[in-house]
Protein backbone atom coordinates (compact mmCIF):
# COMPACT_ATOMS: atom_id res chain seq x y z
CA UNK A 1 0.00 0.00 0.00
CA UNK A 2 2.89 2.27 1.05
CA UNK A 3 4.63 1.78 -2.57
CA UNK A 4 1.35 2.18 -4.39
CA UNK A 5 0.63 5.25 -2.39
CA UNK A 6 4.16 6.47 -3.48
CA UNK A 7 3.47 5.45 -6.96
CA UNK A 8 0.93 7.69 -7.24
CA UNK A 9 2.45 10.82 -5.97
CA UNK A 10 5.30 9.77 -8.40
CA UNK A 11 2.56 9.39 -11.25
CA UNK A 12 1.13 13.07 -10.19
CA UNK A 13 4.46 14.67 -10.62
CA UNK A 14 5.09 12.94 -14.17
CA UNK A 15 2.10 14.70 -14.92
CA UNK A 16 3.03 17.88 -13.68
CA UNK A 17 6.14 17.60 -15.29
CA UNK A 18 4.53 16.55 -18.67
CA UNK A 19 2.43 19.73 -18.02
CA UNK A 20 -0.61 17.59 -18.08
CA UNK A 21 -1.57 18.43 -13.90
CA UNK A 22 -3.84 21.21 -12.72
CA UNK A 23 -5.29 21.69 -16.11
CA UNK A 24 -8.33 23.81 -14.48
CA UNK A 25 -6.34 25.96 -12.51
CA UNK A 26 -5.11 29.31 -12.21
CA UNK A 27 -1.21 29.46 -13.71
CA UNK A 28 -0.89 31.54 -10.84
CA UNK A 29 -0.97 28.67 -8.35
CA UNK A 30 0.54 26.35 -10.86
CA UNK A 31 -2.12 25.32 -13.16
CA UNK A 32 -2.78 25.24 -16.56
CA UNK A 33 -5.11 28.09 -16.72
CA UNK A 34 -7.78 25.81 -19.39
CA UNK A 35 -10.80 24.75 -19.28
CA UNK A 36 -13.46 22.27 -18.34
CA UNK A 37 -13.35 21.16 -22.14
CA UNK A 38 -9.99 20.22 -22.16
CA UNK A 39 -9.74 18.39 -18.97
CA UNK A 40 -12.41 16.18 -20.27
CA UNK A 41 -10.18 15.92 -23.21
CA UNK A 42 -7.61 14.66 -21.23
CA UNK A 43 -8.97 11.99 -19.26
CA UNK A 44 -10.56 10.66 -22.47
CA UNK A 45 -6.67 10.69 -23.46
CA UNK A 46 -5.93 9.10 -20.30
CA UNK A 47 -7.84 6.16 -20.55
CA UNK A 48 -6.21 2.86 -20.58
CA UNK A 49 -3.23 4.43 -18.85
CA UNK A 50 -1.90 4.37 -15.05
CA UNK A 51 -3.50 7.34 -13.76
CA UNK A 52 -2.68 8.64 -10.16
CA UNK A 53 -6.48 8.02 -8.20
CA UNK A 54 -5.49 7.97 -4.73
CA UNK A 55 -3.66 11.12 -5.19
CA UNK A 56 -6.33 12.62 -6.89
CA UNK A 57 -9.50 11.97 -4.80
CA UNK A 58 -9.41 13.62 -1.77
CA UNK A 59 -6.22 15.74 -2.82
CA UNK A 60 -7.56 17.35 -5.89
CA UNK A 61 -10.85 17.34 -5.44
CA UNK A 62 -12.12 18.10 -3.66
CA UNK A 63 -9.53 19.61 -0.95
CA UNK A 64 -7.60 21.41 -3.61
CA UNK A 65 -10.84 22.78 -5.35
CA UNK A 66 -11.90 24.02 -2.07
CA UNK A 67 -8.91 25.73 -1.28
CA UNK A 68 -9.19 27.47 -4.99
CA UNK A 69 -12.65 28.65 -3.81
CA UNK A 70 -13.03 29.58 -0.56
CA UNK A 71 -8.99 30.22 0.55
CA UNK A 72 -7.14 33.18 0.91
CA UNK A 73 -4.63 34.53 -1.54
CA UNK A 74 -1.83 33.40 0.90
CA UNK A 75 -3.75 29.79 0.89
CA UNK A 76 -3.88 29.08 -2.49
CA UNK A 77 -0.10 30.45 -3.04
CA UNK A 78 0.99 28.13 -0.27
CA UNK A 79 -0.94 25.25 -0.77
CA UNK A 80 -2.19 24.98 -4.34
CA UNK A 81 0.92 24.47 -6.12
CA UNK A 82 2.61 21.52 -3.70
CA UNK A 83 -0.74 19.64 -4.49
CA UNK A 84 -0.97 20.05 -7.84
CA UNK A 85 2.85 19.01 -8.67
CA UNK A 86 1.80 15.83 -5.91
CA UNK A 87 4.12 16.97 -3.25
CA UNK A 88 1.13 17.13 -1.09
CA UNK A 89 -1.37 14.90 -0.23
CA UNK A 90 -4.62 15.67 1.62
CA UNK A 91 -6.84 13.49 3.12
CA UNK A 92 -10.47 14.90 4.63
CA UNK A 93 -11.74 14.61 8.14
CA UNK A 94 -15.54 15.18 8.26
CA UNK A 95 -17.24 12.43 9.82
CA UNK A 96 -17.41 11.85 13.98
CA UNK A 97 -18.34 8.21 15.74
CA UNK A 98 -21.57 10.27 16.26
CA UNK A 99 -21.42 12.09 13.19
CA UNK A 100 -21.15 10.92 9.79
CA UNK A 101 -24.14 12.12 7.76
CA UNK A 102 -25.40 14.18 10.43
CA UNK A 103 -22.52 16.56 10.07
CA UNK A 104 -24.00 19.18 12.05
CA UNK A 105 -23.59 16.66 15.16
CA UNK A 106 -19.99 16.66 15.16
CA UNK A 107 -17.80 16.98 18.77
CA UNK A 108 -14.70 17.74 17.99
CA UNK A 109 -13.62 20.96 19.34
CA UNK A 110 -11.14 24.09 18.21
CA UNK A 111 -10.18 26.32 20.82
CA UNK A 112 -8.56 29.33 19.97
CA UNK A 113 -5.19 30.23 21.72
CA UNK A 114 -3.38 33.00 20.49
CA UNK A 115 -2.72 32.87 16.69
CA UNK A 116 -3.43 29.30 17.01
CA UNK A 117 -6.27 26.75 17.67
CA UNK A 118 -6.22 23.45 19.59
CA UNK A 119 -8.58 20.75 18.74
CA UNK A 120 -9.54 18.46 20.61
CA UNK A 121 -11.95 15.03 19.24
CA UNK A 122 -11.60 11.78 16.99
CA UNK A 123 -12.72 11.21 13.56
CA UNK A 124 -13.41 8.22 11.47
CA UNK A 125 -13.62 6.89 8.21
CA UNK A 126 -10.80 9.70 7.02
CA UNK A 127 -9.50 7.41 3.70
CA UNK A 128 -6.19 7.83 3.15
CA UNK A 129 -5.30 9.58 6.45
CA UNK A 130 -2.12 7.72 7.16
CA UNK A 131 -0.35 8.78 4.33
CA UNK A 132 -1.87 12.49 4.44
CA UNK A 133 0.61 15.27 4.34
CA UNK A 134 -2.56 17.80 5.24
CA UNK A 135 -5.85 17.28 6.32
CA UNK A 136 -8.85 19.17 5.93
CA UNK A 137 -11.32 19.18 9.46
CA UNK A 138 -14.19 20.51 10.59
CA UNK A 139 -14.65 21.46 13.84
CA UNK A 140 -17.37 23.11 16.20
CA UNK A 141 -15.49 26.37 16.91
CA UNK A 142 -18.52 27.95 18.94
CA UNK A 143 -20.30 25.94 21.54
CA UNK A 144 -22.78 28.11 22.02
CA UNK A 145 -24.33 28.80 18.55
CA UNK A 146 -26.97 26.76 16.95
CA UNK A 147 -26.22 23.10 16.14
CA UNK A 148 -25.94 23.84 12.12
CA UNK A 149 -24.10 26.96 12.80
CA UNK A 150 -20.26 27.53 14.77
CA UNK A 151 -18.48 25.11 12.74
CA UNK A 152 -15.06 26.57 11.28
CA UNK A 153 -13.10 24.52 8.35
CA UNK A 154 -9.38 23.99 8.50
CA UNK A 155 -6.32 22.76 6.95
CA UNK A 156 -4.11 20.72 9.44
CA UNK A 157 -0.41 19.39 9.02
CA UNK A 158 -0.86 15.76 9.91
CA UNK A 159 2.29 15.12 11.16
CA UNK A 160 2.63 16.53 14.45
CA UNK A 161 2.15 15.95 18.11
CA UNK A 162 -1.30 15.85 19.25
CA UNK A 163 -2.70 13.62 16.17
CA UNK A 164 -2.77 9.81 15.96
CA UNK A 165 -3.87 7.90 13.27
CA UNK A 166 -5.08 4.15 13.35
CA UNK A 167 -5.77 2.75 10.04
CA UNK A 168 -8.82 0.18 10.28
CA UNK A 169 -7.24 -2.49 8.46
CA UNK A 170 -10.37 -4.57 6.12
CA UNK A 171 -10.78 -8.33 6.20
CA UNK A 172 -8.82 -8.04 2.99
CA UNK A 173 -5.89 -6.60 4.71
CA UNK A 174 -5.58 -3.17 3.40
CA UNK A 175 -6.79 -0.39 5.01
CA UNK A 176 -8.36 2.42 3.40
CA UNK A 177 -9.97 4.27 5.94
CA UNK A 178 -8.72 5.09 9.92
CA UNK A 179 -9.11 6.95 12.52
CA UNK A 180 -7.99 9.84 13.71
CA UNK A 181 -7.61 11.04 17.40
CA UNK A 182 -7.27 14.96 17.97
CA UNK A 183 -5.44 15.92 21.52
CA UNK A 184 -4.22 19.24 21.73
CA UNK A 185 -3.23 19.64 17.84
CA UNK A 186 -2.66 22.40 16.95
CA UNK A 187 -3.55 24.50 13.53
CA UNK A 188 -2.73 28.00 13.03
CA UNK A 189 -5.39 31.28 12.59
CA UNK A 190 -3.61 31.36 9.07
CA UNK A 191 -5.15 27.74 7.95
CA UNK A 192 -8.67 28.52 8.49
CA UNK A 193 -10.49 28.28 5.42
CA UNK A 194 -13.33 30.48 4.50
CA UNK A 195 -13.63 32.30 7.62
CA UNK A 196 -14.70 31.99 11.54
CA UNK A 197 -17.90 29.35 11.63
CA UNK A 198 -18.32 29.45 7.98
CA UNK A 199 -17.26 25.59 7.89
């Protein structure tokens, strides 16, 4: 899994390289600057061919589509071009034990502290979150406010104290999904995406 994981990030960069990555996006933040039309164009192209899925779903879309928009300037500079050239890989951290489709449920917390917030919960079902570079979490940022409301969107380095990741291995062996357990991590004011409880 490890290898094919790798393989794809390898795959990602060939297309970068090829300039065949980020055909949708801005040149600014290291796309192609084209259109719909010719991304379908391509993955007609591309079929029949090793193509780099893992890396693409949740990297490129849709973390990378929701960084393009709803981040800041200094997001999308920062982030966008690292994903698109598959030096980054994102994996998405939505759903609670208590919480899957009733996102408005979730439990996880973010605390603000200084220029920083510290979250606090566990997630589950987060598919490729043990070979995530970033992660993308929700998290109730108001306790007070309104069940569907106080919920604040963030990216988060994965690899730092305060997270742990347990992959829930399948009956086939592999493990596509885990969980992920939130003490004290910490994500800077910067890496909030689209603004205070807009999650």
């Amino acid at each position: 899994e490890l290898a094919e994981v790798a393989r794809d990030r390898e795959v990602q960069r060939m297309l970068f390289d090829a300039g065949l990555a980020g055909v949708c996006f801005p040149t600014e933040y290291g796309g192609l600057g084209l259109t719909p039309a010719h991304q379908k164009a391509l993955n007609e192209a591309l079929v029949g061919y090793e193509y780099p899925t893992r890396f693409q779903s949740p990297t490129m879309t849709p973390c990378a589509a929701v960084l393009l928009d709803f981040g800041t300037e200094e997001q999308k500079r920062r982030f966008l071009p690292d994903n698109i050239a598959g030096r980054t890989g994102w994996c998405q951290m939505f759903s609670e034990p208590g919480a899957g489709s009733d996102v408005a449920s979730l439990q996880t917390q973010a605390e603000r502290d200084g220029d920083e917030f510290v979250l606090n919960g566990q997630k589950v079902w987060t598919s490729g979150g043990q070979h995530a570079d970033l992660g993308m979490l929700i998290a109730r940022t108001d306790a007070d406010a309104p069940k569907h409301k106080g919920i604040s969107y963030f990216g988060i380095p994965m690899h730092q104290p305060g997270i742990d990741v347990r992959p829930l291995v399948e009956m086939t062996g592999r493990a596509l999904f885990n969980e992920v357990f939130l003490d004290d991590a910490r994500v800077a004011d910067a890496d909030l995406i689209g603004g205070l409880g807009n999650g």
